[in-house]
N, C-alpha and C. Protein backbone atom coordinates (compact mmCIF):
# COMPACT_ATOMS: atom_id res chain seq x y z
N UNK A 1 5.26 -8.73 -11.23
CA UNK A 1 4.33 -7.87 -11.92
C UNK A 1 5.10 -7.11 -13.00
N UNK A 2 4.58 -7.22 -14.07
CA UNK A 2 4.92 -6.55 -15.32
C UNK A 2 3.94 -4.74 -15.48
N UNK A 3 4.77 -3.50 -15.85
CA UNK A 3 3.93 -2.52 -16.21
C UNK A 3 4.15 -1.96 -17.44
N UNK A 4 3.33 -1.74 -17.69
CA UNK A 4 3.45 -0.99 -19.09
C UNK A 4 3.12 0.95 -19.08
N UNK A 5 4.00 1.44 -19.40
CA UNK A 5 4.23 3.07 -19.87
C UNK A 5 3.43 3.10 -21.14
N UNK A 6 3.01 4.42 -20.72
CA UNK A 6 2.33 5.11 -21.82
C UNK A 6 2.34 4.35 -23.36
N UNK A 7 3.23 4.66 -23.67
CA UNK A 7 3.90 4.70 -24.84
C UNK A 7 3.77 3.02 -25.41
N UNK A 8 3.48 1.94 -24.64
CA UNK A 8 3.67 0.82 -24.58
C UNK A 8 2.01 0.49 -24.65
N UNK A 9 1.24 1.19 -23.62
CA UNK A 9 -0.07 1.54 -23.91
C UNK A 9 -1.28 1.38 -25.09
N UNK A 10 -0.23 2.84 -25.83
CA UNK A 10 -0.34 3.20 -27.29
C UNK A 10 -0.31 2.08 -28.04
N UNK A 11 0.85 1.23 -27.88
CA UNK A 11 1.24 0.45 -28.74
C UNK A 11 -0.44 -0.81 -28.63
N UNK A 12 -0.45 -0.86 -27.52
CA UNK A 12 -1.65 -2.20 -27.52
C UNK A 12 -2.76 -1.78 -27.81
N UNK A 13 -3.42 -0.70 -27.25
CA UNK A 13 -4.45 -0.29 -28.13
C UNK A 13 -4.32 0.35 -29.43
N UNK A 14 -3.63 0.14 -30.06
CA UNK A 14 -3.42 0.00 -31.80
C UNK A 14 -3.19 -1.16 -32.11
N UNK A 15 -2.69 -2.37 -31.09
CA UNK A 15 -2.84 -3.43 -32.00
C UNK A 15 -1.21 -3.54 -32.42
N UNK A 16 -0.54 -2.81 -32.03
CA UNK A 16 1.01 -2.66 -32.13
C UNK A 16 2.07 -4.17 -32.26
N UNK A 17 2.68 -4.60 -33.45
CA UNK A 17 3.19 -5.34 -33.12
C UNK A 17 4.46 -5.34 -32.04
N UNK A 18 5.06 -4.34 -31.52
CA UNK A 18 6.05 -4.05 -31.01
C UNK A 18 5.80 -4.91 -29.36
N UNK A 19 4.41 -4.33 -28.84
CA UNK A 19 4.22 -4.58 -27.78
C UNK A 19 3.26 -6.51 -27.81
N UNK A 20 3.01 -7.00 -28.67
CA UNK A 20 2.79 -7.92 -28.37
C UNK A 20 3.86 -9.15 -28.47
N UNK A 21 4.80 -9.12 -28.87
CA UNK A 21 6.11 -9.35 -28.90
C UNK A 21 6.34 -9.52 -27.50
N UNK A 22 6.21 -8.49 -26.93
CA UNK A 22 6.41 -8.07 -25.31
C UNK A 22 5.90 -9.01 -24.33
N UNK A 23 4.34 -8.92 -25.04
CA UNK A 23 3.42 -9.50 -24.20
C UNK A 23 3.27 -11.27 -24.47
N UNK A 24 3.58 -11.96 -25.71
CA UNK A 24 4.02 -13.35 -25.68
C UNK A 24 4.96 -13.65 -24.80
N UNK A 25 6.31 -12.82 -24.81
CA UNK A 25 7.14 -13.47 -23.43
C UNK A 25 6.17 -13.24 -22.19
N UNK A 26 5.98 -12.53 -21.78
CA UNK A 26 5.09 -12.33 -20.18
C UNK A 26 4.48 -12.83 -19.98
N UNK A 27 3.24 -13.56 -21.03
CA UNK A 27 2.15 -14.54 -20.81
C UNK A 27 2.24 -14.95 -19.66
N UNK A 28 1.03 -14.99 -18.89
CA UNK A 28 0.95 -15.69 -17.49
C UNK A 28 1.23 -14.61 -16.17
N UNK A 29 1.98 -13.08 -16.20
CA UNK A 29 2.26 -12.37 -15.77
C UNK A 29 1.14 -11.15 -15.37
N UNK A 30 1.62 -10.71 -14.55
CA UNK A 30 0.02 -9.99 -14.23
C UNK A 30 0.58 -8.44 -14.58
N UNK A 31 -0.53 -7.92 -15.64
CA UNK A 31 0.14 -6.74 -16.37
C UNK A 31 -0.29 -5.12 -15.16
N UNK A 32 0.45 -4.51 -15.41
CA UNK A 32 -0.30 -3.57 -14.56
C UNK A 32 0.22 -1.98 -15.05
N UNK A 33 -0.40 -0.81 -14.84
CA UNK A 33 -0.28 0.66 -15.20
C UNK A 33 -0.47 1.12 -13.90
N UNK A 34 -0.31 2.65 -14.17
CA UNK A 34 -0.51 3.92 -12.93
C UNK A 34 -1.54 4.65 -13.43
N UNK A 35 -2.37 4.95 -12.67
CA UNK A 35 -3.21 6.60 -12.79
C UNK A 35 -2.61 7.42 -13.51
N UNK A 36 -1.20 7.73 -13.12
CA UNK A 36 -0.41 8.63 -14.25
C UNK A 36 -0.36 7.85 -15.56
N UNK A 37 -0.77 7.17 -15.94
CA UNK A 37 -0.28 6.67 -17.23
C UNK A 37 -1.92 6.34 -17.82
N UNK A 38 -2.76 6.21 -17.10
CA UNK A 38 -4.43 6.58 -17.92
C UNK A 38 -4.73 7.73 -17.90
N UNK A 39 -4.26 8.90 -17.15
CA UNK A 39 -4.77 9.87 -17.22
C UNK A 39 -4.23 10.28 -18.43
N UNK A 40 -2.49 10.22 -18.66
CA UNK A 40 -1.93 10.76 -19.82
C UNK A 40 -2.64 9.64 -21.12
N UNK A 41 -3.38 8.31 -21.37
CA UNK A 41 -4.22 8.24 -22.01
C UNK A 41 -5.22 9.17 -22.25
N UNK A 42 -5.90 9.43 -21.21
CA UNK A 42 -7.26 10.35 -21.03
C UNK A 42 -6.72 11.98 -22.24
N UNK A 43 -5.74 11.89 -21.83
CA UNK A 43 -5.14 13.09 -21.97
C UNK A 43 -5.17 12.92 -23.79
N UNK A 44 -4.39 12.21 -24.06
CA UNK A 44 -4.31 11.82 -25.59
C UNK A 44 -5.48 11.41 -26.31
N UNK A 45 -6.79 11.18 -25.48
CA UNK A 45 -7.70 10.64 -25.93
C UNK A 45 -8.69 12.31 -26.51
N UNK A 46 -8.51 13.30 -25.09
CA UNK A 46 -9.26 14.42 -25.43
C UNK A 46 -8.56 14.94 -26.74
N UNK A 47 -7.11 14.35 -27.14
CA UNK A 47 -6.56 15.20 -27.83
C UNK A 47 -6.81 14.98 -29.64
N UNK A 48 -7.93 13.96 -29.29
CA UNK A 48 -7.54 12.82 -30.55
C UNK A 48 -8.91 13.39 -31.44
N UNK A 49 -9.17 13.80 -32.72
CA UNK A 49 -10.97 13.92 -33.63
C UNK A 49 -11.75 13.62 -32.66
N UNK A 50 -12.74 14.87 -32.23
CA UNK A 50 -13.46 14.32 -31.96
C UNK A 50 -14.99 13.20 -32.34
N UNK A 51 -14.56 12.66 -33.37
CA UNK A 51 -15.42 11.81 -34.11
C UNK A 51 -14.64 10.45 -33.66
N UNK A 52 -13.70 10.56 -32.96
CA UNK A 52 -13.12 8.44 -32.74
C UNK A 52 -13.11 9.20 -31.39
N UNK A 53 -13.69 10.28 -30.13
CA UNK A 53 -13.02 10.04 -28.91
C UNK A 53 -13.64 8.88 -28.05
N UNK A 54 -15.46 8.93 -28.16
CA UNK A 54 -15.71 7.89 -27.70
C UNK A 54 -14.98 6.13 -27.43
N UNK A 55 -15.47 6.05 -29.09
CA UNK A 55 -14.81 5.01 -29.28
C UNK A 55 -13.25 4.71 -28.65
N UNK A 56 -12.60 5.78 -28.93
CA UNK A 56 -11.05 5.35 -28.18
C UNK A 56 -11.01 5.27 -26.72
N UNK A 57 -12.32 6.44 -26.16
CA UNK A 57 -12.42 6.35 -24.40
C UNK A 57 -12.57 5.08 -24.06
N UNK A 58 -13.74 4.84 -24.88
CA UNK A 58 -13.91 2.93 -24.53
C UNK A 58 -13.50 1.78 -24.38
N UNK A 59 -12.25 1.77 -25.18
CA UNK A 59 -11.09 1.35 -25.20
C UNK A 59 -10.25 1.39 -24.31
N UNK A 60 -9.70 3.09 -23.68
CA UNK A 60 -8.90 2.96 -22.49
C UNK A 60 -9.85 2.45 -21.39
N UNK A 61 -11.24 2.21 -21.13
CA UNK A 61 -12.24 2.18 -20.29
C UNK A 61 -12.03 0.23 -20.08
N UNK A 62 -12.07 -0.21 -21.09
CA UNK A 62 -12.09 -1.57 -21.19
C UNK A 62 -10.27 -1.84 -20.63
N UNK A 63 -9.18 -1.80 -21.27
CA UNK A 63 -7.98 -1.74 -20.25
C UNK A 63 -8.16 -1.90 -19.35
N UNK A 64 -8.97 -0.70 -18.47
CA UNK A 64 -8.64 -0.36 -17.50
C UNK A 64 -9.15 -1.51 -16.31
N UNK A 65 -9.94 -2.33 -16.97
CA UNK A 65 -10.75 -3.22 -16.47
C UNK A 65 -9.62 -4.70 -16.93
N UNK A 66 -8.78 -4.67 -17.57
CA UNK A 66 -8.11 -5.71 -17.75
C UNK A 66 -6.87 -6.27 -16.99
N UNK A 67 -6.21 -5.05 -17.07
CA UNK A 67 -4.85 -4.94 -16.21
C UNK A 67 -4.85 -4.09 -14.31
N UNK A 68 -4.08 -4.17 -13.73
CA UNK A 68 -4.08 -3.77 -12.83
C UNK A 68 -3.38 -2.25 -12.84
N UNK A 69 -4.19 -1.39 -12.03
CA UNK A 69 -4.32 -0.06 -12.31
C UNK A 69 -3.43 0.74 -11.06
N UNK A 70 -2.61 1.12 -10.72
CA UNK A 70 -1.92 1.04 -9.36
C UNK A 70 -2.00 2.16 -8.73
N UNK A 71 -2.23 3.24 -7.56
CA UNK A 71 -2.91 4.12 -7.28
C UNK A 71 -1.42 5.07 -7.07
N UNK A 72 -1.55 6.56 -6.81
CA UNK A 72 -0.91 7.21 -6.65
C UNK A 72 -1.50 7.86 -5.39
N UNK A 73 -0.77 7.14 -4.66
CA UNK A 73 -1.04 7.50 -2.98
C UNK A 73 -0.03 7.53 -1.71
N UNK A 74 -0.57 7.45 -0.49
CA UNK A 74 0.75 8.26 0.60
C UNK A 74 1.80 7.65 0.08
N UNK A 75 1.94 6.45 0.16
CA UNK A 75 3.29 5.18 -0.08
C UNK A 75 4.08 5.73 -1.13
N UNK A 76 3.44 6.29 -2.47
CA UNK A 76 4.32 6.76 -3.75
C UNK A 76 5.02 8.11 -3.19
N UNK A 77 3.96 8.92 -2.70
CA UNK A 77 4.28 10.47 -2.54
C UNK A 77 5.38 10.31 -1.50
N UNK A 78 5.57 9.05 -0.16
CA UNK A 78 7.14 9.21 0.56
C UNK A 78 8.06 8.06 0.29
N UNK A 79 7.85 8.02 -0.85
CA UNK A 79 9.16 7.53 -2.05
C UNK A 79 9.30 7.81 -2.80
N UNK A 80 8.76 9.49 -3.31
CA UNK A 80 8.75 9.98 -4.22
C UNK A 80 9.35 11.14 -3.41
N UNK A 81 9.58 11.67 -1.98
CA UNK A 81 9.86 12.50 -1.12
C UNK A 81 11.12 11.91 -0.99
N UNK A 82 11.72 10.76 -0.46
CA UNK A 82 12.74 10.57 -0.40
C UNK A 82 13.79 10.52 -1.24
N UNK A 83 12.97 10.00 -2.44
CA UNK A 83 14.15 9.99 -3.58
C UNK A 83 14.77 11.67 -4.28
N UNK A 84 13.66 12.30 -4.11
CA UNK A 84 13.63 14.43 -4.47
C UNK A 84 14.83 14.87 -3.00
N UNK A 85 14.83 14.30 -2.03
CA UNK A 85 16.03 14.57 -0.57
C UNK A 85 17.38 14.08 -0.71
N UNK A 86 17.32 12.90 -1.44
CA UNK A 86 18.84 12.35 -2.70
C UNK A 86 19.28 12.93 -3.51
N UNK A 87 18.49 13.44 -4.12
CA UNK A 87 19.18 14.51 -5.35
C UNK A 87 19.51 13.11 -6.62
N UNK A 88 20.06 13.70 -7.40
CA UNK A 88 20.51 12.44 -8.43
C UNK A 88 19.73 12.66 -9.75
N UNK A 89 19.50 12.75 -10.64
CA UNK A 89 18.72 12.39 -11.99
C UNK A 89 17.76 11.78 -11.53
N UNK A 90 16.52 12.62 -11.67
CA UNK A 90 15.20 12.45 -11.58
C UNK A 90 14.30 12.68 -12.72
N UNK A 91 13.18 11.95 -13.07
CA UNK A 91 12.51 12.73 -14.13
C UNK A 91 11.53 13.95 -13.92
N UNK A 92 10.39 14.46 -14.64
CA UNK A 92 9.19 15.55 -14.40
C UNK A 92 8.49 14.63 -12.94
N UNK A 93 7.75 15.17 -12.31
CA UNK A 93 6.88 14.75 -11.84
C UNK A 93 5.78 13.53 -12.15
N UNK A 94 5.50 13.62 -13.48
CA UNK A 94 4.32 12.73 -13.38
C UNK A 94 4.98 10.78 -13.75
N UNK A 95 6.24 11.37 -14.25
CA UNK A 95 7.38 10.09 -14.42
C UNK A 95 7.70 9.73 -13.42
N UNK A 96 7.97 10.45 -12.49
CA UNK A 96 8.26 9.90 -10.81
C UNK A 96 7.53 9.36 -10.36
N UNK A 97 6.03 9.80 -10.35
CA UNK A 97 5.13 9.22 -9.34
C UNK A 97 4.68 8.07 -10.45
N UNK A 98 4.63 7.82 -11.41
CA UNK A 98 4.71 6.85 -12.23
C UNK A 98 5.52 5.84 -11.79
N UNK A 99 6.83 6.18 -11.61
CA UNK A 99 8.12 5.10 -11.19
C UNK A 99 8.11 4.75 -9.66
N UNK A 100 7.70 5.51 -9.00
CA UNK A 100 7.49 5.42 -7.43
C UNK A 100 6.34 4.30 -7.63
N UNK A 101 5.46 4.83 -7.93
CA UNK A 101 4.00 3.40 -7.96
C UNK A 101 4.38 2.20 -8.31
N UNK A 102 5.23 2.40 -8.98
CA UNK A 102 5.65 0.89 -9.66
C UNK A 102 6.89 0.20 -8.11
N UNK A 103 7.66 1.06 -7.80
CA UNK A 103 8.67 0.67 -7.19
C UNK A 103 8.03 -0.35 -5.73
N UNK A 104 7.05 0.74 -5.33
CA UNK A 104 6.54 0.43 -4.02
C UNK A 104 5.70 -0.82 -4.29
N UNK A 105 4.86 -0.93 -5.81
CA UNK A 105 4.28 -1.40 -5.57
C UNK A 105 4.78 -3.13 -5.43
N UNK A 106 6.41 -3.28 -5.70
CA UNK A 106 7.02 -4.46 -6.37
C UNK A 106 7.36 -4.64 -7.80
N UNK A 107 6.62 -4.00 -8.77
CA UNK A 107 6.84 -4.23 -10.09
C UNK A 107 8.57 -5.15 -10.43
N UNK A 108 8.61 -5.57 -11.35
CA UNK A 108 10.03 -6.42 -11.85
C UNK A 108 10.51 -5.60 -13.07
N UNK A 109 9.22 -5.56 -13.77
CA UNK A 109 9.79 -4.50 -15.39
C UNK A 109 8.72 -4.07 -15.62
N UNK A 110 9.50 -2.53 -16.53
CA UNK A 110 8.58 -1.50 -17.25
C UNK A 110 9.05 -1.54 -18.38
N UNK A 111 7.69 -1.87 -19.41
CA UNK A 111 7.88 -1.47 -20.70
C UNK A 111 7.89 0.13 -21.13
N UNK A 112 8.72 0.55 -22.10
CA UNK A 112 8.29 1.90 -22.38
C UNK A 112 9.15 2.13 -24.09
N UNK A 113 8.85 3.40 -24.50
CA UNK A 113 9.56 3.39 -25.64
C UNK A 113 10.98 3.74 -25.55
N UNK A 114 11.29 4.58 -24.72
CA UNK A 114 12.79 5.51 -24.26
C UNK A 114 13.33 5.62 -22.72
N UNK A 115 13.82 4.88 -22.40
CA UNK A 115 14.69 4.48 -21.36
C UNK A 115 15.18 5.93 -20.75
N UNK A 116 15.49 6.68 -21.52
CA UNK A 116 16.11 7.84 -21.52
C UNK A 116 15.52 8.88 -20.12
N UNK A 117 14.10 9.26 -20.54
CA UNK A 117 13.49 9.59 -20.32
C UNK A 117 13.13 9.28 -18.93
N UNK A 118 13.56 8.61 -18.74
CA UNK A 118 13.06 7.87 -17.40
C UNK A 118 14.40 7.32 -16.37
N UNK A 119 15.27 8.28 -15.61
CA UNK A 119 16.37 8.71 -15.24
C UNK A 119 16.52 7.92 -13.62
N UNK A 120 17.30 7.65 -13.06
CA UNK A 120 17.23 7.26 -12.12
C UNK A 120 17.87 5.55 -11.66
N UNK A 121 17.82 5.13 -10.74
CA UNK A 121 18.33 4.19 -10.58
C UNK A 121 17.07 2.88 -9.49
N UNK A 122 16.51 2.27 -10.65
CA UNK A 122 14.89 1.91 -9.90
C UNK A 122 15.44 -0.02 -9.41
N UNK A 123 14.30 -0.63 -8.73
CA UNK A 123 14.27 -1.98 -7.89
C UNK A 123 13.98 -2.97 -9.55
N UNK A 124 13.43 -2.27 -10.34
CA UNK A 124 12.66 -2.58 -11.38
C UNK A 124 13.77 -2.61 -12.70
N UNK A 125 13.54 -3.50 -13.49
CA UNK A 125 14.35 -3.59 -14.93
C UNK A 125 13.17 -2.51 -15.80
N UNK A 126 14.13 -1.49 -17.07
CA UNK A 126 13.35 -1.12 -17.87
C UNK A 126 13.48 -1.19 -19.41
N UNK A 127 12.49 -1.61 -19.88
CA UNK A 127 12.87 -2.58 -21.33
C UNK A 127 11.95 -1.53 -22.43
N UNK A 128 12.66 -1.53 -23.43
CA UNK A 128 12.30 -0.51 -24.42
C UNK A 128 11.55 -1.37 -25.37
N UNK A 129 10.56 -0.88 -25.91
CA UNK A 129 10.01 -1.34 -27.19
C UNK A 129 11.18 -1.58 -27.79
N UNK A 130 10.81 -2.58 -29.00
CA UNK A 130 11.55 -2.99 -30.04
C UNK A 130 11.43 -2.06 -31.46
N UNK A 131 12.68 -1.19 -31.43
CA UNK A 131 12.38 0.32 -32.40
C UNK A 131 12.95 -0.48 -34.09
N UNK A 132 12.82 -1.61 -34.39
CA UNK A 132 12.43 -2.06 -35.27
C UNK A 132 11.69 -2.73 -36.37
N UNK A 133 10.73 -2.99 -34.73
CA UNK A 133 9.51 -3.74 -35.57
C UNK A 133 8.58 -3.03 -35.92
N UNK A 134 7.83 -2.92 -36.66
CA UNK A 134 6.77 -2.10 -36.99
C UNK A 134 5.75 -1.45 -35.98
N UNK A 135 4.98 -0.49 -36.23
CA UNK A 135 4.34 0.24 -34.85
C UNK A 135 3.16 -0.87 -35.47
């Protein structure tokens, strides 16, 4: 299972060449996101004119119906407990339970824009947009 971050998100619902690049290698791969990562859509969507929010809700609405959506539940929250009892470079909260969903759920790789950002030592490979190709 392949997931895509926010930021990677962005990129497909714009039509982004960065992320379809991405998505020609994966072909055949079953794409998948977190709750944390539509809500922080949702989030960008309230944030956006309100004269395109519809239209853009509809959009994350249709996604959401495309790819697999992965829940933030007991399984994340005590691997998201164990890893906070390790100590180590962690990210905010909503990056954890982001990275926990993915971990538990099996994921292989996360797309995202900044590696950085996202701290830790995961089961999962994490692959950055391509910060040369055009958005």
């Amino acid at each position: 299972m392949k997931a895509l971050d926010t930021p990677a998100l962005v990129d497909l619902l714009e039509g982004g060449a960065r992320i379809r690049k991405v998505l020609r290698r994966w072909r055949g791969e079953e794409l998948a996101t977190t709750e944390v990562n539509l809500l922080e859509l949702a989030w960008l969507v309230g944030a956006s004119p309100s004269k395109t929010r519809a239209g853009r809700m509809a959009a994350v609405t249709r996604l959401r119906r495309r790819i697999s959506v992965l829940p933030i539940d007991t399984r994340v929250g005590e691997e998201a407990a164990r890893r906070l009892l390790r100590g180590g470079p962690l990210p905010g909260t909503n990056a954890l339970s982001m990275l926990c969903a993915l971990e538990v759920s099996g994921c292989d790789e996360l797309v995202t824009e900044d590696s950085r950002q996202l701290p830790g030592k995961w089961r999962f490979r994490v692959t950055e947009l391509d910060k040369r190709a055009p958005k």
